[in-house]
C-alpha atoms as a PDB file:
ATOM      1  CA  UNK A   1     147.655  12.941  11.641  1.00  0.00           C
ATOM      2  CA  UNK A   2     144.500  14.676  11.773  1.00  0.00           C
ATOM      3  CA  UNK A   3     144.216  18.392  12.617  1.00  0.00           C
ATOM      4  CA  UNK A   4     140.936  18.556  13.404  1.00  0.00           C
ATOM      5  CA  UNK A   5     138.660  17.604  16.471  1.00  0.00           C
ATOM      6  CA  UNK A   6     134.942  16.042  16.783  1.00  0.00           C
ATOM      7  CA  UNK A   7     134.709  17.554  20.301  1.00  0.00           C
ATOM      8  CA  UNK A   8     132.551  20.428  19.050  1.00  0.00           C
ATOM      9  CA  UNK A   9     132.510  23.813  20.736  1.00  0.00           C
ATOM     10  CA  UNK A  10     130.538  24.653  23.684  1.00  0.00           C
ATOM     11  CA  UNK A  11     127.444  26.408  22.048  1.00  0.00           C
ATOM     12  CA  UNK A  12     127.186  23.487  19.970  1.00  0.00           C
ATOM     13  CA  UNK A  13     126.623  21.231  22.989  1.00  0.00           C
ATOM     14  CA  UNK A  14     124.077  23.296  24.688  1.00  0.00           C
ATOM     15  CA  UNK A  15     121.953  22.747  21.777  1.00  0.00           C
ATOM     16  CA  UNK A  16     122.344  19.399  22.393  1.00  0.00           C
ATOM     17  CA  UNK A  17     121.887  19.304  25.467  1.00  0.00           C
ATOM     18  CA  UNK A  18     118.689  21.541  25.207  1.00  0.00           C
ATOM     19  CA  UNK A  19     117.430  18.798  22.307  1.00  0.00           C
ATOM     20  CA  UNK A  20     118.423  15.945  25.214  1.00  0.00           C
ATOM     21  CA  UNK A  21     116.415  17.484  27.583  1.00  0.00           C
ATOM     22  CA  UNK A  22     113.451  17.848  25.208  1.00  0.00           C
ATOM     23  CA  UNK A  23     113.686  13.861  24.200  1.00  0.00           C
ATOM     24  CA  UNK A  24     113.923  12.968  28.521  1.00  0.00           C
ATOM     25  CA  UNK A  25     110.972  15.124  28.904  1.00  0.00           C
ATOM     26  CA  UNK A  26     108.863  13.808  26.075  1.00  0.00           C
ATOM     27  CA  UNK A  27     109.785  10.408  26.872  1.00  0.00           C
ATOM     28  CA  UNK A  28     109.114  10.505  30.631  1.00  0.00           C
ATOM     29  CA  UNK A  29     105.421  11.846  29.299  1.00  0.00           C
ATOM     30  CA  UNK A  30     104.817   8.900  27.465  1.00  0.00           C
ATOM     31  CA  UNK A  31     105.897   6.607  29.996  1.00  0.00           C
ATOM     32  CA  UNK A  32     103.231   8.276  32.665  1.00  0.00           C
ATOM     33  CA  UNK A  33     100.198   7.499  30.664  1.00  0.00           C
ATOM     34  CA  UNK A  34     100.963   9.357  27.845  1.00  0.00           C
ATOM     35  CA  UNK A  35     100.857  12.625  29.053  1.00  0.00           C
ATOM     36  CA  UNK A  36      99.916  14.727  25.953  1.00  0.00           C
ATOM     37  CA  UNK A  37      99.983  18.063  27.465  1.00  0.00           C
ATOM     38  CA  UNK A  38     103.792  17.652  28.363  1.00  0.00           C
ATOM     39  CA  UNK A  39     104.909  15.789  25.728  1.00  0.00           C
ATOM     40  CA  UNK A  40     103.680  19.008  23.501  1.00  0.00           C
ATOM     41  CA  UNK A  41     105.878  20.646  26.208  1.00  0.00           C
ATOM     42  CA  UNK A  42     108.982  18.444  25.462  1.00  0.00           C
ATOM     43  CA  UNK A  43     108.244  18.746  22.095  1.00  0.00           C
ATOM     44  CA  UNK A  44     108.839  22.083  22.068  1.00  0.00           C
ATOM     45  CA  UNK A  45     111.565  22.085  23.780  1.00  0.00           C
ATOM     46  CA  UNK A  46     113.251  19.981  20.890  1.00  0.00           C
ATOM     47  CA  UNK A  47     112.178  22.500  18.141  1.00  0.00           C
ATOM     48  CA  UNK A  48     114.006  25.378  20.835  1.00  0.00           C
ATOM     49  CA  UNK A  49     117.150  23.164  20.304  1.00  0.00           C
ATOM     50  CA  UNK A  50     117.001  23.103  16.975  1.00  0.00           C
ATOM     51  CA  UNK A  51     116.499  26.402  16.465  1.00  0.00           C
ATOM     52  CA  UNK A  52     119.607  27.037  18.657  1.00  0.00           C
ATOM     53  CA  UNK A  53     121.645  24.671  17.093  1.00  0.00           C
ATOM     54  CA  UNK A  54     120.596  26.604  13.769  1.00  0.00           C
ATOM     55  CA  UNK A  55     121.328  29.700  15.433  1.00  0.00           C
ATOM     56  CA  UNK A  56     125.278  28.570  16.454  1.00  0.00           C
ATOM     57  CA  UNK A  57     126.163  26.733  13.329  1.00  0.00           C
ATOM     58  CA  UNK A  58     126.381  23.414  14.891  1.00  0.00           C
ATOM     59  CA  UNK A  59     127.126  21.773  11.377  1.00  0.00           C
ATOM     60  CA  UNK A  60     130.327  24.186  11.154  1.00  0.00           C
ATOM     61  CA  UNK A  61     131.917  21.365  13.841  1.00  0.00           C
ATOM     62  CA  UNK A  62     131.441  18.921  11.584  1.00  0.00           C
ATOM     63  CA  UNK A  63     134.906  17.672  10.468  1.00  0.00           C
ATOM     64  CA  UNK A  64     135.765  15.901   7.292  1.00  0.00           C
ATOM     65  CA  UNK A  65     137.749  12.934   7.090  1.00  0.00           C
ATOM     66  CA  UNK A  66     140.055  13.411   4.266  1.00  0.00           C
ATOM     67  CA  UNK A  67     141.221   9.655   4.530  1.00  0.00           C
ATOM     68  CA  UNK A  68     144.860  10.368   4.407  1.00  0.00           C
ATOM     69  CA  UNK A  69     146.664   9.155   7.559  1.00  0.00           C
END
């Protein structure tokens, strides 16, 4: 039985969430002609994500599988 847990903590998922919200508005920016000006803007956004997922260690709630079961 496994200890550990892929839910991830809380800062973790607000990076992703921020990194989400940079993909929807990218994506919706394409889709409308493409819009470059707000794709840059969704674009953006992503690199904010990543630099707070950097900032909170997301790949600390990373856990190994060890196998044994």
């Amino acid at each position: 039985m496994s200890s550990g847990s892929h839910a991830g903590r809380p800062k973790s998922w607000a990076a992703v969430a921020v990194i989400f919200i940079g993909f929807i508005v990218g994506g919706v920016a394409i889709a409308m002609g493409p819009n470059w000006p707000v794709f840059l803007v969704g674009a953006g956004i992503v690199v904010l994500g990543g630099i707070i997922a950097f900032a909170v260690d997301i790949m600390s709630d990373v856990v190994v599988d060890d196998g044994s079961r």
